[in-house]
C-alpha atoms as a PDB file:
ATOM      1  CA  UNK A   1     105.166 116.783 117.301  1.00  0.00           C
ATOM      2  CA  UNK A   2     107.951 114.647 116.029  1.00  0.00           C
ATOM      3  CA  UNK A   3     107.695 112.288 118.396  1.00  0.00           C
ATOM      4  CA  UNK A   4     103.641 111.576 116.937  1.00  0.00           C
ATOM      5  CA  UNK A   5     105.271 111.771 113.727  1.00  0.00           C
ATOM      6  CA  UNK A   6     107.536 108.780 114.709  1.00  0.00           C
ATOM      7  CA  UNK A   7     105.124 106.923 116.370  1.00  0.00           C
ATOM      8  CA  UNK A   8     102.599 107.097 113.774  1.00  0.00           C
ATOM      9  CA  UNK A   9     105.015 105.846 111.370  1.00  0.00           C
ATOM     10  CA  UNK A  10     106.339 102.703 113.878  1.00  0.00           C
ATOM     11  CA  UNK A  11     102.519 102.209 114.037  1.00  0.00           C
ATOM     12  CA  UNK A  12     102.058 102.152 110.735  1.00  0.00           C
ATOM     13  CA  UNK A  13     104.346 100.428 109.812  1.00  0.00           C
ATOM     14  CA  UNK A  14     103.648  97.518 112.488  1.00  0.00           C
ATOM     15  CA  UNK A  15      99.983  97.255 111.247  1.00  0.00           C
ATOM     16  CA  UNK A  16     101.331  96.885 107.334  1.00  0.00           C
ATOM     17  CA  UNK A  17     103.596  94.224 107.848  1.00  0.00           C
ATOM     18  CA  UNK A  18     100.771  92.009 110.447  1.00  0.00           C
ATOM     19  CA  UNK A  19      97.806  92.644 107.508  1.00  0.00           C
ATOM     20  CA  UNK A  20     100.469  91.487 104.994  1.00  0.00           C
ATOM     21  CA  UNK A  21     100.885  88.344 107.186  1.00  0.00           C
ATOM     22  CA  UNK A  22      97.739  88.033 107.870  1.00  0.00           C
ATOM     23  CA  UNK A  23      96.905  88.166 103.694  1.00  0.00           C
ATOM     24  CA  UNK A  24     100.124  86.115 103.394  1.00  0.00           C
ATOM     25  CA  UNK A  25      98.568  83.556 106.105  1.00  0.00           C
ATOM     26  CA  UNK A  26      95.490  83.268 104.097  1.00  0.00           C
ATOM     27  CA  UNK A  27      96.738  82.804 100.499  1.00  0.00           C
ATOM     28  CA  UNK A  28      99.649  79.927 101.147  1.00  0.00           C
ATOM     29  CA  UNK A  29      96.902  78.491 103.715  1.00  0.00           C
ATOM     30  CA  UNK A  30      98.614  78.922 106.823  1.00  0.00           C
ATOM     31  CA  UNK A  31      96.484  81.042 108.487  1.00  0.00           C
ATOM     32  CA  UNK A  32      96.916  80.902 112.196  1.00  0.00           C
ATOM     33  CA  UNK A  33      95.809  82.481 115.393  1.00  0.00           C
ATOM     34  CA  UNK A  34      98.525  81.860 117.495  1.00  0.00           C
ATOM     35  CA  UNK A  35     100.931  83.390 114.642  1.00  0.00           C
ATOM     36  CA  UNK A  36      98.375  86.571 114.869  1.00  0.00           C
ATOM     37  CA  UNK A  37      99.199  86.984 118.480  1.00  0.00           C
ATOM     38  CA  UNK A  38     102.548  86.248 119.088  1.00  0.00           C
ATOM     39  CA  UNK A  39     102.661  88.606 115.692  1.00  0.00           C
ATOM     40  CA  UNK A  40     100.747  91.197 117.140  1.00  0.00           C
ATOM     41  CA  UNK A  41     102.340  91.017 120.832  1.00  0.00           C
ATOM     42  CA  UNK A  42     105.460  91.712 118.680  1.00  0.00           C
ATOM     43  CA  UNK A  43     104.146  94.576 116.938  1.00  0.00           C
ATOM     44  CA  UNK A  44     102.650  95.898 120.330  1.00  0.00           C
ATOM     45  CA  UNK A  45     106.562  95.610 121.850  1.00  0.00           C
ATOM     46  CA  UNK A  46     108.318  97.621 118.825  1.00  0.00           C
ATOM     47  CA  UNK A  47     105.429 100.305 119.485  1.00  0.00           C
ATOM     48  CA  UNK A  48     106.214 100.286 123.462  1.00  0.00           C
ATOM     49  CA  UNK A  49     110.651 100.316 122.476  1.00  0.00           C
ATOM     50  CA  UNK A  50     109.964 103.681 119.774  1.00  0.00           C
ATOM     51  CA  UNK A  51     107.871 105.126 122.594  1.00  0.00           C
ATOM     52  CA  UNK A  52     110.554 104.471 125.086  1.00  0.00           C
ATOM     53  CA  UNK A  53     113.508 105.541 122.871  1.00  0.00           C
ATOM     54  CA  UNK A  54     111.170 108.815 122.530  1.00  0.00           C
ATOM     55  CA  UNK A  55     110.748 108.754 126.468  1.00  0.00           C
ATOM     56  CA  UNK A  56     114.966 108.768 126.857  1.00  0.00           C
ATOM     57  CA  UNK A  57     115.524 111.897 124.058  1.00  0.00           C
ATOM     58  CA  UNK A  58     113.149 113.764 125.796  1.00  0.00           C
ATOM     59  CA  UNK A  59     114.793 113.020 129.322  1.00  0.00           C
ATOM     60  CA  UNK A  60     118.091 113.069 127.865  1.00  0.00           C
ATOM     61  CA  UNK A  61     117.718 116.622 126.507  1.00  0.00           C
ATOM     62  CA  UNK A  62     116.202 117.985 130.183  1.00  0.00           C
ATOM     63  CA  UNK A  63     119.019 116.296 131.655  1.00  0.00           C
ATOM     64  CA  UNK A  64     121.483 118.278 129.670  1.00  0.00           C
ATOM     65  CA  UNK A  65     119.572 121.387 129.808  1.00  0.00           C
ATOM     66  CA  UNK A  66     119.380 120.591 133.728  1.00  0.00           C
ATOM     67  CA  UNK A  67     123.686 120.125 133.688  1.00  0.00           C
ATOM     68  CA  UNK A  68     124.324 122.813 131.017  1.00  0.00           C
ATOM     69  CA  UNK A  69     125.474 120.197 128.768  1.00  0.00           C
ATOM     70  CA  UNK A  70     122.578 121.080 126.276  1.00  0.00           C
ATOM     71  CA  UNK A  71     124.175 120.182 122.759  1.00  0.00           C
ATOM     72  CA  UNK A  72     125.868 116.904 124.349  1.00  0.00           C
ATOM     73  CA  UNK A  73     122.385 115.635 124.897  1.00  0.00           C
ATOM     74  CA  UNK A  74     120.592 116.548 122.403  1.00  0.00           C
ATOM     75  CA  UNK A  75     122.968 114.773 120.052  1.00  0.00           C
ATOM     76  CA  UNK A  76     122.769 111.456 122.375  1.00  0.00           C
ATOM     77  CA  UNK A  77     119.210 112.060 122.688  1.00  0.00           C
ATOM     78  CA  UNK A  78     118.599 112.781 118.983  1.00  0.00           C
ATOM     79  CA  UNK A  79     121.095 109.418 118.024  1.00  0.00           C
ATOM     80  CA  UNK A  80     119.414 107.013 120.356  1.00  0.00           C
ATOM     81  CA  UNK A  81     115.986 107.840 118.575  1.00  0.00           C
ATOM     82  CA  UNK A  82     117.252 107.655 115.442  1.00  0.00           C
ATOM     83  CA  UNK A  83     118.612 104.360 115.410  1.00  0.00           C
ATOM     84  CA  UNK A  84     115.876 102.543 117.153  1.00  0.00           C
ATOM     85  CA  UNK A  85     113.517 104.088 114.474  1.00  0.00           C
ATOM     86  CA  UNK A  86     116.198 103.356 111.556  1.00  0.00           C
ATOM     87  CA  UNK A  87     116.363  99.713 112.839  1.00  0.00           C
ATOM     88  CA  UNK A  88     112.775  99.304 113.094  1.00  0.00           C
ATOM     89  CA  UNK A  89     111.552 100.634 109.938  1.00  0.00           C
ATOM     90  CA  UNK A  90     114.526  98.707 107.981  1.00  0.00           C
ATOM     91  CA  UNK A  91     113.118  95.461 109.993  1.00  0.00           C
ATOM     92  CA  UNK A  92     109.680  96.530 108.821  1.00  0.00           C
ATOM     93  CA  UNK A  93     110.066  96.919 105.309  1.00  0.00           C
ATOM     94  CA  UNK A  94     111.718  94.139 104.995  1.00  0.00           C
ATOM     95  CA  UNK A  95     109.256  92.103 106.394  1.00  0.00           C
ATOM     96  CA  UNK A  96     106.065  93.639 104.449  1.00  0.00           C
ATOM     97  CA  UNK A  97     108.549  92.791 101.192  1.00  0.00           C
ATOM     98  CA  UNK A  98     108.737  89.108 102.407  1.00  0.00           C
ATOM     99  CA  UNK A  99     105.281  88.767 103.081  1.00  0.00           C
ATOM    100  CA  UNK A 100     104.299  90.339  99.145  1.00  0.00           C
ATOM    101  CA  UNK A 101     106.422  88.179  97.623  1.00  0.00           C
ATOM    102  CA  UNK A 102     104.548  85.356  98.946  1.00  0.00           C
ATOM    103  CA  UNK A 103     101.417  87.088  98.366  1.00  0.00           C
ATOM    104  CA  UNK A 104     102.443  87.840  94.394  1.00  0.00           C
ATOM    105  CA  UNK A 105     104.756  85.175  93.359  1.00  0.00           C
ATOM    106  CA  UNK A 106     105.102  87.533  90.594  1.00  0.00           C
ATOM    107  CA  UNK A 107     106.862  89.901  92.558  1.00  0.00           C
ATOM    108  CA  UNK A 108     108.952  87.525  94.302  1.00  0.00           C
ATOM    109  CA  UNK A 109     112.079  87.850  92.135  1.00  0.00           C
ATOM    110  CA  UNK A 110     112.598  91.435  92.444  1.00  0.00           C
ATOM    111  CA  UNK A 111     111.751  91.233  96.088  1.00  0.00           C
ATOM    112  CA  UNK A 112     114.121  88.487  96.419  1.00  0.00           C
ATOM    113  CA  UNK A 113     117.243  90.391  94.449  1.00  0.00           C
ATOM    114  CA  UNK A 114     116.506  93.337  96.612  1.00  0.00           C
ATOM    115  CA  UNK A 115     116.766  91.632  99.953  1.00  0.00           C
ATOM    116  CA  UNK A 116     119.811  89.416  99.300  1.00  0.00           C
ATOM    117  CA  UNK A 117     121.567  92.932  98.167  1.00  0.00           C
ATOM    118  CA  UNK A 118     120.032  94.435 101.484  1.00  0.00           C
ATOM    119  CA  UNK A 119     121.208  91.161 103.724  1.00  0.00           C
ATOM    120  CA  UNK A 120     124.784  91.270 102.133  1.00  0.00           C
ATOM    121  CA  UNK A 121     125.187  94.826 102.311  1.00  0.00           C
ATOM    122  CA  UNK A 122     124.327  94.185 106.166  1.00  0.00           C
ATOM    123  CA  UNK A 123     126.845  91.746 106.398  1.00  0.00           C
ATOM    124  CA  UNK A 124     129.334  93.693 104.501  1.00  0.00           C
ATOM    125  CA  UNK A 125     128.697  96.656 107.405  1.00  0.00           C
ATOM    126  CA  UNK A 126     128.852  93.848 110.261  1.00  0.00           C
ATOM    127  CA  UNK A 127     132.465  92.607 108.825  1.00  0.00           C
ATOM    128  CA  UNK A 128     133.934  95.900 108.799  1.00  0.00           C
ATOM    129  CA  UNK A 129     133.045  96.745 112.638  1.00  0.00           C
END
């Protein structure tokens, strides 16, 4: 069940952010059907990666239970998952939040304060490693 759960929210997700593009397309008048695929082939390949990073914790775990190494990999199993989803619905968000401040120039500047603390807190994490 928690691999539907995780899905559903990738899928989610994906669809959000390509109808906020799509709405974003439409009110700055840049509307464009090869944008729509290449945006939706893109949405299509984060969908297949979450369903393959499912795919590996579930063979991960059977491996271990197969070896007797059962908490080993369900930890790997259970970390691989998590990040690909964590990095996904980060990339997500931030994208939807893009596309809305273009939508609602209204909402731009808060949108815009909250990504440039997002972006330098990345960079901050990519400096210390």
């Amino acid at each position: 069940m928690q691999y539907i759960i995780i899905l559903a929210i990738v899928t989610g997700l994906a669809v959000s952010d390509f109808v906020t593009g799509i709405i974003k397309g439409y009110v700055t008048g840049t509307l464009s059907s090869s944008k729509m695929r290449k945006g939706g082939v893109n949405k299509l390949g984060e969908i297949v990666v979450m369903a393959t990073a499912c795919g590996l914790e579930i063979g991960i775990k059977q491996l271990g239970n197969y070896y007797s190494a059962d908490e080993l990999a369900h930890i790997t199993g259970t970390i691989t998952a998590i990040l690909v989803f964590g990095y996904i619905v980060i990339m997500e968000v931030i994208s939807i939040l893009e596309n809305y401040s273009e939508i609602n120039p209204e909402a731009a500047g808060w949108i815009t304060k909250l990504l440039k603390r997002l972006k330098s807190n990345q960079d901050n994490d990519k400096n210390e490693h």
